[in-house]
N, C-alpha and C. Protein backbone atom coordinates (compact mmCIF):
# COMPACT_ATOMS: atom_id res chain seq x y z
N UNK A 1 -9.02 3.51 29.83
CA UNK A 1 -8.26 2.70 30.75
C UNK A 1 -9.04 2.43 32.03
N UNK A 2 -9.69 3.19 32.50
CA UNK A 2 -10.54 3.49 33.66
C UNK A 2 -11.90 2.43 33.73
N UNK A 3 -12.18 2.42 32.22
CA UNK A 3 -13.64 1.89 32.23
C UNK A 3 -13.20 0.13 32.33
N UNK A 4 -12.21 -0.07 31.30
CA UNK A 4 -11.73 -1.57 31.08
C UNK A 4 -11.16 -1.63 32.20
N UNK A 5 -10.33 -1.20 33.34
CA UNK A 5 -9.99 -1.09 34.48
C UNK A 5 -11.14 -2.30 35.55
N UNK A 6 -12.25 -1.15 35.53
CA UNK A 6 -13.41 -1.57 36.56
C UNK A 6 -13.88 -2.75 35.71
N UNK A 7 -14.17 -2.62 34.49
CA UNK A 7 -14.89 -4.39 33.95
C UNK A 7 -13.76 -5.26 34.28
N UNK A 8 -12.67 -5.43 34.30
CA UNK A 8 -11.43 -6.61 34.25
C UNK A 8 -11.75 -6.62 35.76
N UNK A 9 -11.94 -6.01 36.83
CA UNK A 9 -11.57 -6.20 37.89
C UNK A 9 -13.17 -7.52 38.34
N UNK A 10 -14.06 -7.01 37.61
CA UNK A 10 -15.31 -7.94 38.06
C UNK A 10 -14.98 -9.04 37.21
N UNK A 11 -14.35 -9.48 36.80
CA UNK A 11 -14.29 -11.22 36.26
C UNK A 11 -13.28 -11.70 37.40
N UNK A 12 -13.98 -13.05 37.36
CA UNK A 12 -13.97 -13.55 38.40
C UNK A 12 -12.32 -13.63 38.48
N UNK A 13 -11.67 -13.79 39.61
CA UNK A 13 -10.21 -14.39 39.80
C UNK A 13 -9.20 -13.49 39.06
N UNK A 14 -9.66 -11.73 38.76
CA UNK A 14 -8.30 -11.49 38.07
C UNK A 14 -8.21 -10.11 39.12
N UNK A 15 -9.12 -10.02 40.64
CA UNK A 15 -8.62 -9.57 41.43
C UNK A 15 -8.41 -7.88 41.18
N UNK A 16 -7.56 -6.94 41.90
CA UNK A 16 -7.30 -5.57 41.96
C UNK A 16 -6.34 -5.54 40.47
N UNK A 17 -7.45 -4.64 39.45
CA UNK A 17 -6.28 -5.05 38.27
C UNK A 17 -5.81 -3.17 38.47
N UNK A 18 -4.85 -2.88 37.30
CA UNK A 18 -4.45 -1.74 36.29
C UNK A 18 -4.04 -1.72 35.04
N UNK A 19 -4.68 -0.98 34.70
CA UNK A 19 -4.57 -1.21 32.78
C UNK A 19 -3.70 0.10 32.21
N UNK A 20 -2.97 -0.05 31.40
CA UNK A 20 -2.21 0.81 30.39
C UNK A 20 -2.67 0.62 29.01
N UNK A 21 -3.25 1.41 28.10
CA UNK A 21 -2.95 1.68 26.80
C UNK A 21 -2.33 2.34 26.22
N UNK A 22 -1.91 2.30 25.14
CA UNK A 22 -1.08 3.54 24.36
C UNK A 22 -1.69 3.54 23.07
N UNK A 23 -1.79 5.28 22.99
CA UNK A 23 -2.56 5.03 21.67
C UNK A 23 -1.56 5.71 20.68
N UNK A 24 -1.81 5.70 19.69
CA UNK A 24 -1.38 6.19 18.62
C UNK A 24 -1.67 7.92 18.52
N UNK A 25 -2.96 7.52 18.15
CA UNK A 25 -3.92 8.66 18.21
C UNK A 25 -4.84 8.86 18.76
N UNK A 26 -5.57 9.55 19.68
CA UNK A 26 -6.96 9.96 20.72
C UNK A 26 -8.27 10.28 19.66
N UNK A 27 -8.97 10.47 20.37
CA UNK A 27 -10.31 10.89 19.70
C UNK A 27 -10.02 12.40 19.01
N UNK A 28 -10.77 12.54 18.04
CA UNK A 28 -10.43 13.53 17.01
C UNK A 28 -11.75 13.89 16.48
N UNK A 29 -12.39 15.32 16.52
CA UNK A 29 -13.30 15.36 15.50
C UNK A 29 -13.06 16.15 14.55
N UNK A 30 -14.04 15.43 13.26
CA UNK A 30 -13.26 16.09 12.18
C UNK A 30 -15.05 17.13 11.73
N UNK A 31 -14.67 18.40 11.49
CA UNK A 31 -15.78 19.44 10.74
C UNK A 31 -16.15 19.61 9.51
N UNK A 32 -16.97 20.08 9.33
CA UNK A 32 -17.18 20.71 7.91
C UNK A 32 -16.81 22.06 7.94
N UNK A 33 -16.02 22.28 6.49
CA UNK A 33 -15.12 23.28 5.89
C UNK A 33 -15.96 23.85 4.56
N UNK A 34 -16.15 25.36 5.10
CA UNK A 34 -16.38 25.67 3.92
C UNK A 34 -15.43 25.29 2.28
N UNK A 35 -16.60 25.21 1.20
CA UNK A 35 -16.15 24.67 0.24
C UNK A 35 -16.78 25.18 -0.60
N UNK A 36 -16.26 25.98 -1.69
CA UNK A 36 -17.00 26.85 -2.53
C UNK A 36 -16.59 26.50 -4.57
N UNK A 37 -17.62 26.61 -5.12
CA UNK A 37 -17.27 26.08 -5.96
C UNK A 37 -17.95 27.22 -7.39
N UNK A 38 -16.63 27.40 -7.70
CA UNK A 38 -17.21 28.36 -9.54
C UNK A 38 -17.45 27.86 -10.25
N UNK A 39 -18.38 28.94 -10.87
CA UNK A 39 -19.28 28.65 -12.04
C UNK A 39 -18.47 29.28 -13.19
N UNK A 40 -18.63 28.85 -14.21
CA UNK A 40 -17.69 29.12 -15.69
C UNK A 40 -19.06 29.88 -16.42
N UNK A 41 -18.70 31.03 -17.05
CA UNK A 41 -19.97 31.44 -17.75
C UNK A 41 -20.25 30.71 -18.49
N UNK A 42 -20.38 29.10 -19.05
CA UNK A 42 -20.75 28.28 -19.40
C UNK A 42 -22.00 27.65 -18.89
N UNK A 43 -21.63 27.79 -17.52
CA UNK A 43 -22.98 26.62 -16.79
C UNK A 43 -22.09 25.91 -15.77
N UNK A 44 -20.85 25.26 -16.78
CA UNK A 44 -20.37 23.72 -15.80
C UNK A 44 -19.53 24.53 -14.82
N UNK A 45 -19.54 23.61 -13.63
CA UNK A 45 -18.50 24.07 -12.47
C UNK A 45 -17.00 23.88 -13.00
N UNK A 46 -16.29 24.40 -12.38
CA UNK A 46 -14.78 24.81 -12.65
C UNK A 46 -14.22 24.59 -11.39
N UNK A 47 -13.48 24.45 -11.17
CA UNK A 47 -12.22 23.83 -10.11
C UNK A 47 -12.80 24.25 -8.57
N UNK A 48 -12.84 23.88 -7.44
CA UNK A 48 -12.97 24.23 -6.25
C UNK A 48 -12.45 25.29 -5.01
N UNK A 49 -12.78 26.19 -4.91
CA UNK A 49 -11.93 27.16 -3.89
C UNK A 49 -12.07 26.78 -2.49
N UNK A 50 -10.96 25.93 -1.72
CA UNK A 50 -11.68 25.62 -0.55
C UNK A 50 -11.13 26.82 0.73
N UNK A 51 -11.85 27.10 1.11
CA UNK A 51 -11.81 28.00 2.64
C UNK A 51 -11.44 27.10 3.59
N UNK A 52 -10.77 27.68 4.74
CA UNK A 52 -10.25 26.84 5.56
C UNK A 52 -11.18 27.19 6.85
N UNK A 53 -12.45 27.70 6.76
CA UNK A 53 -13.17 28.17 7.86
C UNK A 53 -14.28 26.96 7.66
N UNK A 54 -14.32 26.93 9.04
CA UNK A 54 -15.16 26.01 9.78
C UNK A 54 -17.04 26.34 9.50
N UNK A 55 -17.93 25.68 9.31
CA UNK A 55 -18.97 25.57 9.15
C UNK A 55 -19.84 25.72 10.17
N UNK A 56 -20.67 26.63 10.34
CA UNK A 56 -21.48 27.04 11.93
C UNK A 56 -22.56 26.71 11.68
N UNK A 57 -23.51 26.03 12.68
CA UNK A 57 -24.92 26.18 12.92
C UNK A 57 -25.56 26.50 13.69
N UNK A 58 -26.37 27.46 14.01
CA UNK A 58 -27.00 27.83 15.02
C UNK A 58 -27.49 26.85 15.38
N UNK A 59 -27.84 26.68 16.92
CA UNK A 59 -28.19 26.07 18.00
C UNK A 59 -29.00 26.59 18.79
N UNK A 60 -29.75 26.67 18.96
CA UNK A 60 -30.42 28.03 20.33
C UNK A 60 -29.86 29.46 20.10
N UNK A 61 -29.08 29.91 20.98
CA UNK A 61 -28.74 31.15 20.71
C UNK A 61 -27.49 31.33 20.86
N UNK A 62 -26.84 30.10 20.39
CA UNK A 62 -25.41 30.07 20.22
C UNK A 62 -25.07 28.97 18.57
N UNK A 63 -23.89 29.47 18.28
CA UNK A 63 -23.30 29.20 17.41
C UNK A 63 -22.00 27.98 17.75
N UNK A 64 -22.42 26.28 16.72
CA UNK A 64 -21.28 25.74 16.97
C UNK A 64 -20.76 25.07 15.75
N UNK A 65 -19.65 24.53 15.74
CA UNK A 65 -19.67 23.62 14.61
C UNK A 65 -20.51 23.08 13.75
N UNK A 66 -19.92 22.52 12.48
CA UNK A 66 -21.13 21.32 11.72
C UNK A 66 -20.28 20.05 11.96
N UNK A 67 -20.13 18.89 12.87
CA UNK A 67 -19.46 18.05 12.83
C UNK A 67 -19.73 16.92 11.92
N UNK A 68 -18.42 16.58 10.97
CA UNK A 68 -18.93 15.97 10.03
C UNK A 68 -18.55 13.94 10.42
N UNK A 69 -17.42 14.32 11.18
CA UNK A 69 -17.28 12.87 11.42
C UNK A 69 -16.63 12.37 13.00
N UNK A 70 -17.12 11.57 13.72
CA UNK A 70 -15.85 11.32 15.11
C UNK A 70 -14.93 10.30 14.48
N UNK A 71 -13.46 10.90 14.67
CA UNK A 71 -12.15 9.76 14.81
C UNK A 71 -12.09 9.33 15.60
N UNK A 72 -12.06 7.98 15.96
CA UNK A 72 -12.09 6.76 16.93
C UNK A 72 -10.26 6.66 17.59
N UNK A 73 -10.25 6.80 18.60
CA UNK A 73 -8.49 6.28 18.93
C UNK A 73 -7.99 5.23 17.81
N UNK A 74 -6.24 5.46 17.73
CA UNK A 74 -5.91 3.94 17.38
C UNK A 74 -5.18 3.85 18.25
N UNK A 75 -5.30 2.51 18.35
CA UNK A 75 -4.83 2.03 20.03
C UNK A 75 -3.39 1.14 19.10
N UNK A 76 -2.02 1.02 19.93
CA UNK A 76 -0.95 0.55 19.60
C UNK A 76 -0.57 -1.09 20.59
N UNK A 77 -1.30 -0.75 21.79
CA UNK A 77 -0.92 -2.38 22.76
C UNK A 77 -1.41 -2.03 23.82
N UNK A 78 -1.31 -2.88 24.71
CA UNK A 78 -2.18 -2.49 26.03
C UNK A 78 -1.28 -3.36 27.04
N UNK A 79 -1.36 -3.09 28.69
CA UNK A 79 -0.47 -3.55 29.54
C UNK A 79 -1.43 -4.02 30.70
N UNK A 80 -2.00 -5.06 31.16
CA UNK A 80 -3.12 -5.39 32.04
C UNK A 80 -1.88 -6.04 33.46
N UNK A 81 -2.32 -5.71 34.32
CA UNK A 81 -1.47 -5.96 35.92
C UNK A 81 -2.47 -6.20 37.00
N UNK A 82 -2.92 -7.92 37.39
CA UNK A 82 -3.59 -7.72 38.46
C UNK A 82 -3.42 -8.97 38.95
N UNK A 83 -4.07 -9.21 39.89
CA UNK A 83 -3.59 -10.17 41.14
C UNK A 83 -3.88 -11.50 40.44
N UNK A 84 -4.44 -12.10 39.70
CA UNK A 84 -4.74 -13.08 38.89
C UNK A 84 -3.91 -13.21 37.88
N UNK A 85 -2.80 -12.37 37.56
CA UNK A 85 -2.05 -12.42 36.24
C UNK A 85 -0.90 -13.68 36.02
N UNK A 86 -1.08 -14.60 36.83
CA UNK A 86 -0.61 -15.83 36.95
C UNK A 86 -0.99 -17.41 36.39
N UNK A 87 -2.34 -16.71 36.16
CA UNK A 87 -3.23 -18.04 35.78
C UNK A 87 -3.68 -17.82 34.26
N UNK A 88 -3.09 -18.69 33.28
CA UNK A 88 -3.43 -18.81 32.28
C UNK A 88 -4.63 -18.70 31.74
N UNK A 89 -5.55 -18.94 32.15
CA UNK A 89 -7.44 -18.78 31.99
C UNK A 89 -7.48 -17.46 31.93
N UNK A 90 -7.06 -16.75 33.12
CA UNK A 90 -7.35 -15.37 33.49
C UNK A 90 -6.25 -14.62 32.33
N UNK A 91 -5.69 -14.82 31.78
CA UNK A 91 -4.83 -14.08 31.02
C UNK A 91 -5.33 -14.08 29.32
N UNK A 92 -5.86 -15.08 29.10
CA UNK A 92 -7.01 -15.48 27.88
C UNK A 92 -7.54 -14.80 28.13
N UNK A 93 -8.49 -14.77 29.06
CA UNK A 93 -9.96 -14.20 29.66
C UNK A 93 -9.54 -12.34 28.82
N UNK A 94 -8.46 -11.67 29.68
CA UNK A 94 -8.42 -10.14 29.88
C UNK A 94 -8.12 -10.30 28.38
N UNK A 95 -6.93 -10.84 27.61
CA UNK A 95 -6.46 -10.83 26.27
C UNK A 95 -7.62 -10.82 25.27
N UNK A 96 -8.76 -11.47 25.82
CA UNK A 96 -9.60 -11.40 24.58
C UNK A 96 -10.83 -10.18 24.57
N UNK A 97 -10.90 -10.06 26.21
CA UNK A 97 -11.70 -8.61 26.65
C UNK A 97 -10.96 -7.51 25.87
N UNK A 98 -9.81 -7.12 26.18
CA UNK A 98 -9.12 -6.48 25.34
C UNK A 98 -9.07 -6.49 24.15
N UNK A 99 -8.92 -7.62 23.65
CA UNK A 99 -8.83 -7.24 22.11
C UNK A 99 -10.81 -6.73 21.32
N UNK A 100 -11.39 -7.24 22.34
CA UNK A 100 -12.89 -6.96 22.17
C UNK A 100 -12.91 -5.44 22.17
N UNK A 101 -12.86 -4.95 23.29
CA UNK A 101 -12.76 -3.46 23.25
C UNK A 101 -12.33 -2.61 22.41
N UNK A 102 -10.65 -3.07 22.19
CA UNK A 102 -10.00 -1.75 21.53
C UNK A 102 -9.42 -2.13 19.89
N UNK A 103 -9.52 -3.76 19.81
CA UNK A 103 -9.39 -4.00 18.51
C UNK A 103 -7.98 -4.22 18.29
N UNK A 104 -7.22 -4.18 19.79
CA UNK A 104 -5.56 -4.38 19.62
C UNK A 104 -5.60 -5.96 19.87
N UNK A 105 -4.55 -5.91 18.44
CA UNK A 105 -4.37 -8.00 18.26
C UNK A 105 -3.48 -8.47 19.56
N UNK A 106 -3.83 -9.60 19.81
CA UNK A 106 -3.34 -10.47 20.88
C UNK A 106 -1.95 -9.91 21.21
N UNK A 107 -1.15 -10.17 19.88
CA UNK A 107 0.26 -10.36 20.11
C UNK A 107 0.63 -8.90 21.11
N UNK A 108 -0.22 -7.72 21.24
CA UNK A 108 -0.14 -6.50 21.79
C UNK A 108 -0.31 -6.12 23.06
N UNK A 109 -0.66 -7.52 23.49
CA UNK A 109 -1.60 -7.35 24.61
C UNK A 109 0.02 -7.92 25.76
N UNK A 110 -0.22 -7.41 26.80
CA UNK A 110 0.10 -8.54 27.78
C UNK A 110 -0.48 -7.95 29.01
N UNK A 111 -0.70 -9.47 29.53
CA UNK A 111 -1.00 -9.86 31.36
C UNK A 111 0.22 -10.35 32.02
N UNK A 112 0.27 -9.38 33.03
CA UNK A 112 0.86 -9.94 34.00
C UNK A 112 0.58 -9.70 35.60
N UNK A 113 1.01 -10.68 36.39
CA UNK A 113 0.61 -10.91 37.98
C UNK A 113 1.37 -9.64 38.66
N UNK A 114 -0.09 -8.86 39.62
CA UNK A 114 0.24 -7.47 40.12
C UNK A 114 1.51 -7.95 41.10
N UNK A 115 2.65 -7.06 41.20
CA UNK A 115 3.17 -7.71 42.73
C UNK A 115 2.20 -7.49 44.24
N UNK A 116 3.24 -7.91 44.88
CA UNK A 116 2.11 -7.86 46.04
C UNK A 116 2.80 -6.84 47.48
């Protein structure tokens, strides 16, 4: 909110803005889990035993995670408020910055003129 905050405020004519998002979900990382797998006195593997413990790698002389993936927010709509929120140009303008950023469709978006 902070970062799209300060970029909306440098285009031209949309003045002292404030931005609201709402997300769904925040950033999330997801690990690697131990995952162990038997052998059949056959040879072939046999069904999976999964552990619910987390995967470590040394680092220097500390021990951290194995991170296997970052979850990205999902963003639900966004609320833009600034002194320009009157002028149709400027309301395109933030609507499409926005939807650039966070990937929330138009219909989610709204601008409106800060009071004063």
């Amino acid at each position: 909110e902070k970062k799209a905050q300060e970029i909306f405020s440098k285009i031209d004519g949309v003045g002292k803005t404030e931005v609201k998002i709402s997300v769904k979900a925040g950033y999330q990382n997801d690990y690697v889990n131990d995952l162990r797998t038997r052998m059949e006195s056959n040879g072939e593997y046999a069904d999976s035993e999964y552990n619910n413990e987390t995967v470590l790698i040394n680092e220097g002389n500390r021990e951290k995670p194995l991170l296997k993936k970052i979850i990205y927010p999902e963003y639900l709509g966004a609320v833009i408020v600034c002194d320009g929120g009157d002028d149709s140009n400027i309301r395109l303008q933030l609507t499409q910055a926005m939807r650039s950023l966070t990937g929330i469709s138009s219909d989610n978006i709204v601008v409106a003129k800060m009071k004063k």
